[in-house]
PDB file of N, CA and C in Angstrom:
ATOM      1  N   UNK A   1      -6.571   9.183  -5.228  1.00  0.00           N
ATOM      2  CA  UNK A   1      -7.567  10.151  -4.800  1.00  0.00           C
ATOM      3  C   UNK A   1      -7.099  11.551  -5.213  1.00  0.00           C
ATOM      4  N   UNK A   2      -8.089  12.291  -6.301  1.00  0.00           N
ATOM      5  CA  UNK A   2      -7.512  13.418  -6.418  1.00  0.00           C
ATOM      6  C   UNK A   2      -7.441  14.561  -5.515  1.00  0.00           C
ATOM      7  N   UNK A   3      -6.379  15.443  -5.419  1.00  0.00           N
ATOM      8  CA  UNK A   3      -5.766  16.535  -4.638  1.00  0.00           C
ATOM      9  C   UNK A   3      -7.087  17.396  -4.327  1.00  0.00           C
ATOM     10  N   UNK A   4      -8.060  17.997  -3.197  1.00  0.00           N
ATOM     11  CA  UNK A   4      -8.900  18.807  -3.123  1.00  0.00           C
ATOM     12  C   UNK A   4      -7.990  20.107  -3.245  1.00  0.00           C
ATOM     13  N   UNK A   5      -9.219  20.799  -3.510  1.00  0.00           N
ATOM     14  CA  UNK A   5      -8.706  22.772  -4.070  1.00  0.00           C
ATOM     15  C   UNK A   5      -9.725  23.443  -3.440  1.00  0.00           C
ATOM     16  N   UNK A   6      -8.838  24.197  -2.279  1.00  0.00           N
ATOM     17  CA  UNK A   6      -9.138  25.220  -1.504  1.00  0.00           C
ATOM     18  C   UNK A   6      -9.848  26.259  -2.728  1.00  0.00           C
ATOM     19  N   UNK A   7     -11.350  26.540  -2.822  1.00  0.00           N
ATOM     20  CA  UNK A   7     -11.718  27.668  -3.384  1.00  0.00           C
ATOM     21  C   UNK A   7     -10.631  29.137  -3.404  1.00  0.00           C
ATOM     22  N   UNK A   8     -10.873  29.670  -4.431  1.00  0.00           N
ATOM     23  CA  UNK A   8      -9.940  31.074  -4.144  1.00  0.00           C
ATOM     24  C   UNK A   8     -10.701  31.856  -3.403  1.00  0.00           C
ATOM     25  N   UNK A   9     -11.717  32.064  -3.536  1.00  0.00           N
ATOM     26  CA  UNK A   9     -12.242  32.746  -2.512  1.00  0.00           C
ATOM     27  C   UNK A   9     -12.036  32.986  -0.746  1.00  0.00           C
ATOM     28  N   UNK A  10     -11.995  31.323  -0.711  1.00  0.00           N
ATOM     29  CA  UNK A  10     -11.719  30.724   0.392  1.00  0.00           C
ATOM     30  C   UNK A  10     -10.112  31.048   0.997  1.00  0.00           C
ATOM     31  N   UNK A  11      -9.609  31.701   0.437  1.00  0.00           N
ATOM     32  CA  UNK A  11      -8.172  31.312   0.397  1.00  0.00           C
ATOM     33  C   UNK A  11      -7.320  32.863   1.257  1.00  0.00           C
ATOM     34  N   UNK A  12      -6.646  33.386   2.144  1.00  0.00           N
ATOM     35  CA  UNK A  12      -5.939  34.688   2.310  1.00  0.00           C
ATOM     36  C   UNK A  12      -5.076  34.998   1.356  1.00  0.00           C
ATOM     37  N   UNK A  13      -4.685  36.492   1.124  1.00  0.00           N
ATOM     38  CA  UNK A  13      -4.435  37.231  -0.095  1.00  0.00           C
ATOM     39  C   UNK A  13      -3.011  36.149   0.033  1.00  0.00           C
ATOM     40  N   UNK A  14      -2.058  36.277   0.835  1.00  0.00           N
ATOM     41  CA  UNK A  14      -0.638  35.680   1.203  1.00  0.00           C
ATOM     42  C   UNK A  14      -0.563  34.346   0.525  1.00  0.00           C
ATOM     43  N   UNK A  15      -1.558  33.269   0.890  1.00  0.00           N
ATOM     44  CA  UNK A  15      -1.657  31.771   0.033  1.00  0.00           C
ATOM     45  C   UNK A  15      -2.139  31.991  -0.992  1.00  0.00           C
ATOM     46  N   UNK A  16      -2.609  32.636  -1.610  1.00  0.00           N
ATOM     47  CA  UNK A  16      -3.120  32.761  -2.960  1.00  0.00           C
ATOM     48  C   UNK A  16      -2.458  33.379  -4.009  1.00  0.00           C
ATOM     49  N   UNK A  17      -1.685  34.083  -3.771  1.00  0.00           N
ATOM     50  CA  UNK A  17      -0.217  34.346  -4.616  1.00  0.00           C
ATOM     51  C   UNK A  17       0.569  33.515  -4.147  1.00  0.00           C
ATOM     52  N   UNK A  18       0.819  33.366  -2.966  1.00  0.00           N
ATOM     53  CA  UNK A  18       2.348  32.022  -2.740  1.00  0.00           C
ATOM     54  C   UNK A  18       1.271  31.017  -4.355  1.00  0.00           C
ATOM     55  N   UNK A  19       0.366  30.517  -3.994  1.00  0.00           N
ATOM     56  CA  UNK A  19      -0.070  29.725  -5.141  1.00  0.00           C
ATOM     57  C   UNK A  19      -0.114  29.570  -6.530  1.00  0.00           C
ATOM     58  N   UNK A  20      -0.657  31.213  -6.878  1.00  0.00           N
ATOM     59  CA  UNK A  20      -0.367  32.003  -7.979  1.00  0.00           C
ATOM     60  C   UNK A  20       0.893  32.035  -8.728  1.00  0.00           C
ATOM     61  N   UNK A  21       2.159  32.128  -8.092  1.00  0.00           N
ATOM     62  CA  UNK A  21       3.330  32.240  -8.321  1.00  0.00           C
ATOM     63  C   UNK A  21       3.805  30.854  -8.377  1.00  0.00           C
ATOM     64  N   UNK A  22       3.352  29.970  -7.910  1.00  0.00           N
ATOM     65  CA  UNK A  22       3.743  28.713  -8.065  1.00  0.00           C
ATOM     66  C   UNK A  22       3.259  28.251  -9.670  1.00  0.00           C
ATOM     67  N   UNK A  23       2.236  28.055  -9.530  1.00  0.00           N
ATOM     68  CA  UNK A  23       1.123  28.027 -11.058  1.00  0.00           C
ATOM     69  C   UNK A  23       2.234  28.793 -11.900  1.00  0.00           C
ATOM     70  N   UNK A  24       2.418  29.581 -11.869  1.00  0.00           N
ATOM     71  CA  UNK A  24       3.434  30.738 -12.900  1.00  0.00           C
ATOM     72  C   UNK A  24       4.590  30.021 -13.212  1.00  0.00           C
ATOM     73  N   UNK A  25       4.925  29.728 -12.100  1.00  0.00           N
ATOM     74  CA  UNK A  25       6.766  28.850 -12.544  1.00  0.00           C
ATOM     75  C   UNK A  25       6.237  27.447 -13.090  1.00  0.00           C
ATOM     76  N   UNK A  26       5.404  26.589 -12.926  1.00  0.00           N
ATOM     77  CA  UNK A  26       5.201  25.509 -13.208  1.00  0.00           C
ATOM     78  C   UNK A  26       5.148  26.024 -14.679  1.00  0.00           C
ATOM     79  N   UNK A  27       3.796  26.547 -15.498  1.00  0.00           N
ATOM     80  CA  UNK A  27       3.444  27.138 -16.338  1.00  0.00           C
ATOM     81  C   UNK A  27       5.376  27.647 -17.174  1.00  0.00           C
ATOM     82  N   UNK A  28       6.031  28.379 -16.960  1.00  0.00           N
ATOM     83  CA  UNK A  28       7.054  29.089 -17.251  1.00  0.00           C
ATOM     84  C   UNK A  28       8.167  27.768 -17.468  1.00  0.00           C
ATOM     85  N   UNK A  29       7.885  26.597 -17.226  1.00  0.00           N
ATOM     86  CA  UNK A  29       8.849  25.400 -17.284  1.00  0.00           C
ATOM     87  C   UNK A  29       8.985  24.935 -18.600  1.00  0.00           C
ATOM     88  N   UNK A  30       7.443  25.310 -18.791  1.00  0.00           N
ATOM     89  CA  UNK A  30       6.981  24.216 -20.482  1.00  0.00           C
ATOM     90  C   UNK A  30       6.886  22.765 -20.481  1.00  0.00           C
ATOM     91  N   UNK A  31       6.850  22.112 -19.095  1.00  0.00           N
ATOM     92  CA  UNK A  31       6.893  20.950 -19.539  1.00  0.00           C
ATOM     93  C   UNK A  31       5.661  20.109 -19.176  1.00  0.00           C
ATOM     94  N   UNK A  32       4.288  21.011 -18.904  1.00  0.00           N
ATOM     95  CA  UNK A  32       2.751  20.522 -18.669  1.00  0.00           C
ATOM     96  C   UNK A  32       2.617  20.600 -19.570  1.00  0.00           C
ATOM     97  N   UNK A  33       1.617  18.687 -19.484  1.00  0.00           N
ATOM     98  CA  UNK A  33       0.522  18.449 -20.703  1.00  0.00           C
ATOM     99  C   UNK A  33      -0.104  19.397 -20.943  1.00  0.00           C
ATOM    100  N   UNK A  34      -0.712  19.714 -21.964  1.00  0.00           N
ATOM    101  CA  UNK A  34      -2.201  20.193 -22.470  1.00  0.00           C
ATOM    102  C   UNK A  34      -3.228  20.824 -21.436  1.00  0.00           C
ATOM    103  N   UNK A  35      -3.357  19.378 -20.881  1.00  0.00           N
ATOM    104  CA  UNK A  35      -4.762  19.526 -20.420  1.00  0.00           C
ATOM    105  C   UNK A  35      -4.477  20.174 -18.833  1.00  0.00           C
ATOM    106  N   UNK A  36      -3.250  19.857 -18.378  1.00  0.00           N
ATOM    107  CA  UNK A  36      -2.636  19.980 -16.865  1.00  0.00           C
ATOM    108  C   UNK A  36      -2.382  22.054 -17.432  1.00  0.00           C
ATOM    109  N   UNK A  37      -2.344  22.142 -18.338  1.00  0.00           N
ATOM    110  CA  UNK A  37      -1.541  23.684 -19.142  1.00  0.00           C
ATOM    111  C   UNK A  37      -3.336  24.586 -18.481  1.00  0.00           C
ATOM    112  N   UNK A  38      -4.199  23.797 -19.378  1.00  0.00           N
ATOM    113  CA  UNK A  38      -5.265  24.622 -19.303  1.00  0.00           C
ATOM    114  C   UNK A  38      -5.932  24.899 -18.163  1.00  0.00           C
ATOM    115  N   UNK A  39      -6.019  23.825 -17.273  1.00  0.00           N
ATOM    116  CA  UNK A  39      -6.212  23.295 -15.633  1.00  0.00           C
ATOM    117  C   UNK A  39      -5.381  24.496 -15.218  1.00  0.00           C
ATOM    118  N   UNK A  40      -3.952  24.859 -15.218  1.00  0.00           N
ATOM    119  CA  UNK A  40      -2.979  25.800 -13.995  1.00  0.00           C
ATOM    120  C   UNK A  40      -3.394  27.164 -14.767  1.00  0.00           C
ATOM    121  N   UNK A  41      -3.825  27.287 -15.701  1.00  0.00           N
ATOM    122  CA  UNK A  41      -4.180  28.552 -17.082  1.00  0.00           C
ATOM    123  C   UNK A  41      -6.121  29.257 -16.154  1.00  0.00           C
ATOM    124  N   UNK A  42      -6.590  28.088 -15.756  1.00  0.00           N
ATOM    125  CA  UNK A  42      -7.627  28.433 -15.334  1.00  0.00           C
ATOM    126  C   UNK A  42      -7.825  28.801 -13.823  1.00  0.00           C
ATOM    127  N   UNK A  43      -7.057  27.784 -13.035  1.00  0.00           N
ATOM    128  CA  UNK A  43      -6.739  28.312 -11.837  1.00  0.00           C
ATOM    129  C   UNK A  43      -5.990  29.455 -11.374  1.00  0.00           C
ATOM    130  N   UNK A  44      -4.909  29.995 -12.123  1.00  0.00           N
ATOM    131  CA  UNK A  44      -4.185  31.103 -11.752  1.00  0.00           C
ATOM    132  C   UNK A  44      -5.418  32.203 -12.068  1.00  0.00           C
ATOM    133  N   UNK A  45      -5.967  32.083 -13.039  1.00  0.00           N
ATOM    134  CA  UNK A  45      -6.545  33.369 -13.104  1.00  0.00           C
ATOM    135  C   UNK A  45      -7.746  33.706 -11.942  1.00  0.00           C
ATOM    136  N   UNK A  46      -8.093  32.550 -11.594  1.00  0.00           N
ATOM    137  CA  UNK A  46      -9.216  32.746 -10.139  1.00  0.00           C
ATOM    138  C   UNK A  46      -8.085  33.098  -9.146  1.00  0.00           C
ATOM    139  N   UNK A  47      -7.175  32.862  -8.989  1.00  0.00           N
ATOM    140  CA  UNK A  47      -6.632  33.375  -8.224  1.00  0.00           C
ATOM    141  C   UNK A  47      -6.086  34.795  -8.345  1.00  0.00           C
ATOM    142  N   UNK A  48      -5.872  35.237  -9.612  1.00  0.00           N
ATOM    143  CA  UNK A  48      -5.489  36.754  -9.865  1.00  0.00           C
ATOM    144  C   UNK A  48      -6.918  37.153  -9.749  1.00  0.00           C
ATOM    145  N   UNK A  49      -7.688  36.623  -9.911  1.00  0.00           N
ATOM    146  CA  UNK A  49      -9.182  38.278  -9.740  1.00  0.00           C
ATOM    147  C   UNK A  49      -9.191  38.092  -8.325  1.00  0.00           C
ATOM    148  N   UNK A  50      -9.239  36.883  -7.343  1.00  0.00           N
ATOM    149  CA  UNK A  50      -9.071  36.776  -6.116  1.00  0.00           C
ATOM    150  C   UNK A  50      -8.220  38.239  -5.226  1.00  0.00           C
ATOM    151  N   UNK A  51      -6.625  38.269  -5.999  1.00  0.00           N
ATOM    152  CA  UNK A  51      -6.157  38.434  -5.575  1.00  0.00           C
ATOM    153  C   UNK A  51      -6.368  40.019  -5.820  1.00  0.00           C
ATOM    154  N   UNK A  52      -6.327  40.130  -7.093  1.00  0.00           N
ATOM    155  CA  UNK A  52      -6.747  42.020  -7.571  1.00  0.00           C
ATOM    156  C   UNK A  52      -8.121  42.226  -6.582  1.00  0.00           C
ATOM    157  N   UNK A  53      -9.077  41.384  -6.260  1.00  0.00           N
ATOM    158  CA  UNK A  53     -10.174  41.679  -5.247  1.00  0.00           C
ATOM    159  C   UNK A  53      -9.782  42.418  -4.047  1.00  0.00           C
ATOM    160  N   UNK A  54      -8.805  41.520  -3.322  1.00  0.00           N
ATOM    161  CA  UNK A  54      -7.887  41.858  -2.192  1.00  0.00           C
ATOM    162  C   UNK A  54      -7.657  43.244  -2.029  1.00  0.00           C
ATOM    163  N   UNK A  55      -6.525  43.350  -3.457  1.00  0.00           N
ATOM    164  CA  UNK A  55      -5.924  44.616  -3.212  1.00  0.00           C
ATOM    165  C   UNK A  55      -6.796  45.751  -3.802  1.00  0.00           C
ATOM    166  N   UNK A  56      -8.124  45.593  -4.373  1.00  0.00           N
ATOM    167  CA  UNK A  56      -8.965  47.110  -4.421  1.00  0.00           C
ATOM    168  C   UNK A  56      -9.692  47.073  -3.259  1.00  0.00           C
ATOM    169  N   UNK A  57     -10.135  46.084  -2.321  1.00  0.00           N
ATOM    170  CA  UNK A  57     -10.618  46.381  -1.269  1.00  0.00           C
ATOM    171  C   UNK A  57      -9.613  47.277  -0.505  1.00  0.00           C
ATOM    172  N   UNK A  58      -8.612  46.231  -0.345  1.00  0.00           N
ATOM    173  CA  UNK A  58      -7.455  47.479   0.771  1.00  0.00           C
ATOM    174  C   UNK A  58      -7.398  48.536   0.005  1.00  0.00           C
ATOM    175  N   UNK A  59      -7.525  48.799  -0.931  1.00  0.00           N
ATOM    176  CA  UNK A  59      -6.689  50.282  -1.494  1.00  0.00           C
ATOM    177  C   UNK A  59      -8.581  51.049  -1.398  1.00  0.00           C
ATOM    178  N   UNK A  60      -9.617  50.632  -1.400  1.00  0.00           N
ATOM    179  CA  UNK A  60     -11.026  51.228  -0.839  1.00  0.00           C
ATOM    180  C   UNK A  60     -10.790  51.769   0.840  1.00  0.00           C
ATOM    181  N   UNK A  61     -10.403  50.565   1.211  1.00  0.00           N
ATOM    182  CA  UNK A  61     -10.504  50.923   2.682  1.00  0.00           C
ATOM    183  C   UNK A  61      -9.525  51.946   2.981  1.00  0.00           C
ATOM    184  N   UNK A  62      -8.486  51.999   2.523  1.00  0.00           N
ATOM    185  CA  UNK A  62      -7.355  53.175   3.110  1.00  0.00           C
ATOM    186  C   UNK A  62      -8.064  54.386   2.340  1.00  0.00           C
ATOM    187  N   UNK A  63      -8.093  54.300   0.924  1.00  0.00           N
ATOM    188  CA  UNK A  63      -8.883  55.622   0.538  1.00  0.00           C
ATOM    189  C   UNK A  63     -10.068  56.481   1.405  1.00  0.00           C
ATOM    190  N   UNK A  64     -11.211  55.202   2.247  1.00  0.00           N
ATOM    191  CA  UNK A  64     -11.795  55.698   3.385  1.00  0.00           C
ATOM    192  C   UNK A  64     -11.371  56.586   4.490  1.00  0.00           C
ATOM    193  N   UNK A  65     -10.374  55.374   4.951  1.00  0.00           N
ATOM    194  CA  UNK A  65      -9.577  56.340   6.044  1.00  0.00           C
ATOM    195  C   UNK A  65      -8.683  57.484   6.024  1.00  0.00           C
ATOM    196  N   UNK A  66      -8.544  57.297   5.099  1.00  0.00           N
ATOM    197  CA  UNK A  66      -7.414  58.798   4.236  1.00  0.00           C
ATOM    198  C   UNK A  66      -7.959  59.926   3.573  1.00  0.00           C
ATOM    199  N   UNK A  67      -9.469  59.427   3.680  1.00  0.00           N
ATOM    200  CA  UNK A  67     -10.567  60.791   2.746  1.00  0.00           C
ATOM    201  C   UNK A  67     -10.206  60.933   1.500  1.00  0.00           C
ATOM    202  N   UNK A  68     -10.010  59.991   1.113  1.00  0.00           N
ATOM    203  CA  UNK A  68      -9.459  59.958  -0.548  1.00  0.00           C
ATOM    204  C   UNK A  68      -8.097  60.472  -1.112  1.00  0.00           C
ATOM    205  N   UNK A  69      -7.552  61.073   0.058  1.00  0.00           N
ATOM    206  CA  UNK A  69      -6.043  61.163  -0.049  1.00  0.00           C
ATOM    207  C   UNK A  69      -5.178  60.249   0.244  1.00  0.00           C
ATOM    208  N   UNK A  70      -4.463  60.079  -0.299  1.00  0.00           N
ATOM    209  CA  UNK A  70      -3.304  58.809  -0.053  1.00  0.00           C
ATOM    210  C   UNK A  70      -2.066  59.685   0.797  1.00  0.00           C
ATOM    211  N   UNK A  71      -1.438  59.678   1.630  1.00  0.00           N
ATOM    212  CA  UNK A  71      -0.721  60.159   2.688  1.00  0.00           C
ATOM    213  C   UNK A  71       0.509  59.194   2.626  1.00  0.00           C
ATOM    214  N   UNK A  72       1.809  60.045   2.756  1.00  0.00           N
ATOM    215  CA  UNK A  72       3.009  59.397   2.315  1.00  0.00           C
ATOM    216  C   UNK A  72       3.105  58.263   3.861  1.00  0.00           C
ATOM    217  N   UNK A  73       4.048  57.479   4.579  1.00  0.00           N
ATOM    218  CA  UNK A  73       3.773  56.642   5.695  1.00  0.00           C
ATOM    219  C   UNK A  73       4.973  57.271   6.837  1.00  0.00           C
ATOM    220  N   UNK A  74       4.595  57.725   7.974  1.00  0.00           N
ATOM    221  CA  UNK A  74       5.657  58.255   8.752  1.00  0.00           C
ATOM    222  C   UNK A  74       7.155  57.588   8.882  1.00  0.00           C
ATOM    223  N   UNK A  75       8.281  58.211   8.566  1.00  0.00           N
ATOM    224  CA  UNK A  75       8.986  57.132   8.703  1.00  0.00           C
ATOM    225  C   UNK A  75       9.295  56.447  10.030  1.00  0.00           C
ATOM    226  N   UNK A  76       9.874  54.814  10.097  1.00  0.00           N
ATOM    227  CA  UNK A  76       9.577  54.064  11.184  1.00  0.00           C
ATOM    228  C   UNK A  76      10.838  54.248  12.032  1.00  0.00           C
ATOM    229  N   UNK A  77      10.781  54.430  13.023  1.00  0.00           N
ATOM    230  CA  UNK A  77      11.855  54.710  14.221  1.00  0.00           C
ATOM    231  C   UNK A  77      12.879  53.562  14.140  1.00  0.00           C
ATOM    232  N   UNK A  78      13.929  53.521  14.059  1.00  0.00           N
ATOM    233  CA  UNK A  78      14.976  52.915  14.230  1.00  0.00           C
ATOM    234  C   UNK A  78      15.697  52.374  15.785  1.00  0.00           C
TER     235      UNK A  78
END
């Protein structure tokens, strides 16, 4: 029975790079077939626009709250 696949969409920014990065090292081994090459070649990249989605939303939303200034972060109390 083949493995089901969580949509990227479907997926939080955190599992979708843990995933991403997995795909990458598999990919970075050299030792996928062809067809398994084009399969992890097609999935990583739904997961990188996934994931670039993520991070222009957050970087929208803080630009909101920041009035379009980006503000250095107080440092954190020790």
């Amino acid at each position: 029975m083949p493995k089901t696949v969580t949509p990227a969409e479907d997926l939080a920014f955190e599992k979708a790079l843990e995933e991403l990065e997995a795909i990458v090292a598999r990919m970075e081994d050299g030792k996928l077939p062809l067809e398994e090459s084009l399969a992890a070649y097609q999935r990583g990249a739904e997961l990188l626009r996934h994931c670039e989605g993520k991070l222009s939303a957050a970087q929208a939303r803080i630009s909101q709250l920041e009035g379009d200034v980006l503000k250095d972060l107080p440092p954190a109390d020790s």
